[in-house]
C-alpha atoms as a PDB file:
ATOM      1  CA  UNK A   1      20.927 -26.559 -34.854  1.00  0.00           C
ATOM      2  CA  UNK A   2      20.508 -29.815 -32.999  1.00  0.00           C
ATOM      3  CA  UNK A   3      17.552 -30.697 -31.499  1.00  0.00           C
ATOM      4  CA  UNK A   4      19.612 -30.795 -28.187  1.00  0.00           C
ATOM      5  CA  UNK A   5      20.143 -27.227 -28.485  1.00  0.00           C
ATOM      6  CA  UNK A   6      16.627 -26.407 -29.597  1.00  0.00           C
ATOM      7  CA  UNK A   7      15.247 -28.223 -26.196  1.00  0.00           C
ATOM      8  CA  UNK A   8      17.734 -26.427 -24.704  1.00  0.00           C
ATOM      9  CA  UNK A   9      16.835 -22.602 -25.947  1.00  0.00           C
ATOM     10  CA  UNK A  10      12.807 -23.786 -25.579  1.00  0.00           C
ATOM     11  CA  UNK A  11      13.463 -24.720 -22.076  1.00  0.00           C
ATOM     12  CA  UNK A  12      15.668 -21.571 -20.993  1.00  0.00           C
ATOM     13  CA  UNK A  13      12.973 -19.679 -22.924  1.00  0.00           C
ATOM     14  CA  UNK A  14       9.986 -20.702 -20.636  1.00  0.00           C
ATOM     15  CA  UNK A  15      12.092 -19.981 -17.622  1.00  0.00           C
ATOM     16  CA  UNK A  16      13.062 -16.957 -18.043  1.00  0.00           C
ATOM     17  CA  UNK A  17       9.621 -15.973 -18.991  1.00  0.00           C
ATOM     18  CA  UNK A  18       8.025 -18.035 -15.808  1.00  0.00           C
ATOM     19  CA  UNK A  19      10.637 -16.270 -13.686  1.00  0.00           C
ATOM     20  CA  UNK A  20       9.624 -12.686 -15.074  1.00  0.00           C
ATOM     21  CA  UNK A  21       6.366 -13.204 -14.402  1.00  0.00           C
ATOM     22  CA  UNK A  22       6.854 -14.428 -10.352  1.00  0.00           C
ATOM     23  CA  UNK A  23       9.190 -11.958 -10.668  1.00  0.00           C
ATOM     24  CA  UNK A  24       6.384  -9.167 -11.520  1.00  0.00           C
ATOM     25  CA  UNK A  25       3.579 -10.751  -9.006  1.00  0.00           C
ATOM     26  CA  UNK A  26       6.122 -10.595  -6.132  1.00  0.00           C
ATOM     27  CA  UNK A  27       6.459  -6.751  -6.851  1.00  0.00           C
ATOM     28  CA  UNK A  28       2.819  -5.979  -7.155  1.00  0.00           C
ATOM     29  CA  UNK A  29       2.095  -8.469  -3.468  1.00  0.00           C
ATOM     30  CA  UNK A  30       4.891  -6.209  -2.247  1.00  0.00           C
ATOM     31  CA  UNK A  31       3.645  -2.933  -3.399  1.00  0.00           C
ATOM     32  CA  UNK A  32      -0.170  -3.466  -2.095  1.00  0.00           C
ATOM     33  CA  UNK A  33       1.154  -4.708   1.321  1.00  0.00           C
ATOM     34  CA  UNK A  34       3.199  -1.198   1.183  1.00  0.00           C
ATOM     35  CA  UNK A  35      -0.086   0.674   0.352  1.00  0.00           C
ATOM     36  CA  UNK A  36      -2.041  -1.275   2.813  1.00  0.00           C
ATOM     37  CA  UNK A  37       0.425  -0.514   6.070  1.00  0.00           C
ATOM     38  CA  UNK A  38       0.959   3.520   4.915  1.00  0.00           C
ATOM     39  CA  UNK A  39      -3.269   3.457   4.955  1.00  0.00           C
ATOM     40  CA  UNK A  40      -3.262   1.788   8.730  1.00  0.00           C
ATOM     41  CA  UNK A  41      -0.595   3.913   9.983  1.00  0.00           C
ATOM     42  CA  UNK A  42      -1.861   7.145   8.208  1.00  0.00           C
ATOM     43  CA  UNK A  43      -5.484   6.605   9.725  1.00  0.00           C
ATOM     44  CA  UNK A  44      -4.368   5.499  13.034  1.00  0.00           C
ATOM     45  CA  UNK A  45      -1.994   8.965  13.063  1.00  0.00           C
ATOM     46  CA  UNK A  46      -4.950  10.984  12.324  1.00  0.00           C
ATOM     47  CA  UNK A  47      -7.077   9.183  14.580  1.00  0.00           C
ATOM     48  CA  UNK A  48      -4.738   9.814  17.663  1.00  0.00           C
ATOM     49  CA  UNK A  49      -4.226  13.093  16.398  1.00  0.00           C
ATOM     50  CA  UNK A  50      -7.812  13.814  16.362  1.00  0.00           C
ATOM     51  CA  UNK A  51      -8.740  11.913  19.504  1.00  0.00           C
ATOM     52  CA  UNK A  52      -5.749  14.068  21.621  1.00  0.00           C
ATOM     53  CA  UNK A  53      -7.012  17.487  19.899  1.00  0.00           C
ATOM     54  CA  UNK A  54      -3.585  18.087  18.581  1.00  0.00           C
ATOM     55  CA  UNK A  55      -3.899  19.536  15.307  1.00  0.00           C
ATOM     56  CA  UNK A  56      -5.659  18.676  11.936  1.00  0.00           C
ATOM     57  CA  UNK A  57      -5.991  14.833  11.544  1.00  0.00           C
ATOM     58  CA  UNK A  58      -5.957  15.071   7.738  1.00  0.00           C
ATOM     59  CA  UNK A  59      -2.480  16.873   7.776  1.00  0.00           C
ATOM     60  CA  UNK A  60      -0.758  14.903  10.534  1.00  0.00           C
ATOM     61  CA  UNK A  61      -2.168  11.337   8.286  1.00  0.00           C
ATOM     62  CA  UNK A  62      -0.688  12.864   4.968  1.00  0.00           C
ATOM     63  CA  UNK A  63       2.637  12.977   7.106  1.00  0.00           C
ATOM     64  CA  UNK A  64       2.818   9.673   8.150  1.00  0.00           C
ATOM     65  CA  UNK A  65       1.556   8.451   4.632  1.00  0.00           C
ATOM     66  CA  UNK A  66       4.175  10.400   3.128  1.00  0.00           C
ATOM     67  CA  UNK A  67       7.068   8.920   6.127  1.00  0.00           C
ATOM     68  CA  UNK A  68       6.045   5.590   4.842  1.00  0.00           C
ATOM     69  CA  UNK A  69       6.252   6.562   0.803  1.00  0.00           C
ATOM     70  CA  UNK A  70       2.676   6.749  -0.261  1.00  0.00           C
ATOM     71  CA  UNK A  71       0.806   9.650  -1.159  1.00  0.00           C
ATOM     72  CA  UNK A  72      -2.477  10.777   0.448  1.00  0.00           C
ATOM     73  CA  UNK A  73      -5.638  10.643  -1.705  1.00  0.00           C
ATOM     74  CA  UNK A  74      -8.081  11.356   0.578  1.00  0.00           C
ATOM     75  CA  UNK A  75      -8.919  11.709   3.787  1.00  0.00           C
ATOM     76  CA  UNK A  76     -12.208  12.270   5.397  1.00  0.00           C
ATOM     77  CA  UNK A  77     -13.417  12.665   9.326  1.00  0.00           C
ATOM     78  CA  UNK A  78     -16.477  10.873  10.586  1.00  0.00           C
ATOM     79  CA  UNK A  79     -17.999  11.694  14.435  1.00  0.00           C
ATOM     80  CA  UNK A  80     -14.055  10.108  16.050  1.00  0.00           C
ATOM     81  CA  UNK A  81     -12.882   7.750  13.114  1.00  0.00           C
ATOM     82  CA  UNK A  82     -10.840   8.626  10.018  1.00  0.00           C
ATOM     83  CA  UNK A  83     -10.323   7.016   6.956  1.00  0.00           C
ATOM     84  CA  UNK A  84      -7.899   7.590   4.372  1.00  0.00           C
ATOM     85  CA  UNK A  85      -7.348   6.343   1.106  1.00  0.00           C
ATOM     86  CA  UNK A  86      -3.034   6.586   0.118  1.00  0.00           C
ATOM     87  CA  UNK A  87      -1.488   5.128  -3.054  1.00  0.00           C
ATOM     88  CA  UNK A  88       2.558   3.895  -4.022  1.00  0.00           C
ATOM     89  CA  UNK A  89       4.095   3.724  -6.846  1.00  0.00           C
ATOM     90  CA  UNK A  90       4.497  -0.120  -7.794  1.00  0.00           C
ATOM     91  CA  UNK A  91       6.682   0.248 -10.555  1.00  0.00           C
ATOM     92  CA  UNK A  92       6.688  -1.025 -13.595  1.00  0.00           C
ATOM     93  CA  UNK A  93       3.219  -2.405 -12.638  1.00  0.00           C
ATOM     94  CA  UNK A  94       1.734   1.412 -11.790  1.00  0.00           C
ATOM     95  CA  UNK A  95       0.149   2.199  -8.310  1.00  0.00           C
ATOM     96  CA  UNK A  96      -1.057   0.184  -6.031  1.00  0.00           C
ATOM     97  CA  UNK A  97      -3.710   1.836  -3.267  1.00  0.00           C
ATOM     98  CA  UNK A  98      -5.473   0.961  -0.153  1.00  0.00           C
ATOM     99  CA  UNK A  99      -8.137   2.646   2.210  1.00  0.00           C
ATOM    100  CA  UNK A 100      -8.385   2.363   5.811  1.00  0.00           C
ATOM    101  CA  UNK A 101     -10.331   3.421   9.041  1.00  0.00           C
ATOM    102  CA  UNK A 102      -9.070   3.810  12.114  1.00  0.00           C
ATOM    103  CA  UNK A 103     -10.952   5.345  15.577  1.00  0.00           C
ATOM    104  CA  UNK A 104     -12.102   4.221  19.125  1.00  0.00           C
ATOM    105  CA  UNK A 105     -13.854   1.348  19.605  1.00  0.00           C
ATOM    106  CA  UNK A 106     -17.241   1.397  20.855  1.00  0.00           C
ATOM    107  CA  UNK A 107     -16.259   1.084  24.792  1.00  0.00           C
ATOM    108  CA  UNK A 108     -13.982   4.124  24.687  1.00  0.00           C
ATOM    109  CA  UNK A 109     -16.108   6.203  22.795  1.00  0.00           C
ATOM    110  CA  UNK A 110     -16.576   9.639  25.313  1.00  0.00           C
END
């Protein structure tokens, strides 16, 4: 082998392994921003489910966590705010979660 060629196979070498790698971070920056909008639409669901009276806040968050692919790990009530905690699959990288809080701010608190 010429050391043309082995310059050649080095090079292609550290490209496709710099490419993999951008390749993974891009799908794990993808996957948190996933988590992170199911969690503010989740808690803002319960939230105006919760502020209007219309049914359990915790179930109507799981349904719009599960509308936007994530899966609902907890959600808890506190005086007129919810927070929830969801999680997606990030595959091959595992899951990627994200918590959030939604509720009235302080001037339209009844």
């Amino acid at each position: 082998m010429s050391t043309g060629a082995a310059g050649v196979l080095a090079w292609t070498g550290a490209m496709t392994t710099a490419v993999a790698g951008l390749t993974l971070l891009g799908a794990g920056l993808l996957s948190q921003s996933r988590a992170e909008t199911a969690a503010d639409l989740a808690s803002l669901a319960g939230a105006d489910s919760l502020a209007a009276a219309s049914g359990d806040p915790c179930a109507v968050a799981g349904e719009a966590a599960a509308r936007n692919e994530a899966r609902l790990l907890s959600c808890e009530v506190q005086g007129w705010d919810v927070l929830v905690r969801v999680e997606v699959d990030a595959a091959p990288l595992g899951a990627m979660g994200a918590r959030s809080r939604a509720g009235p701010g302080p001037a339209e608190l009844p």
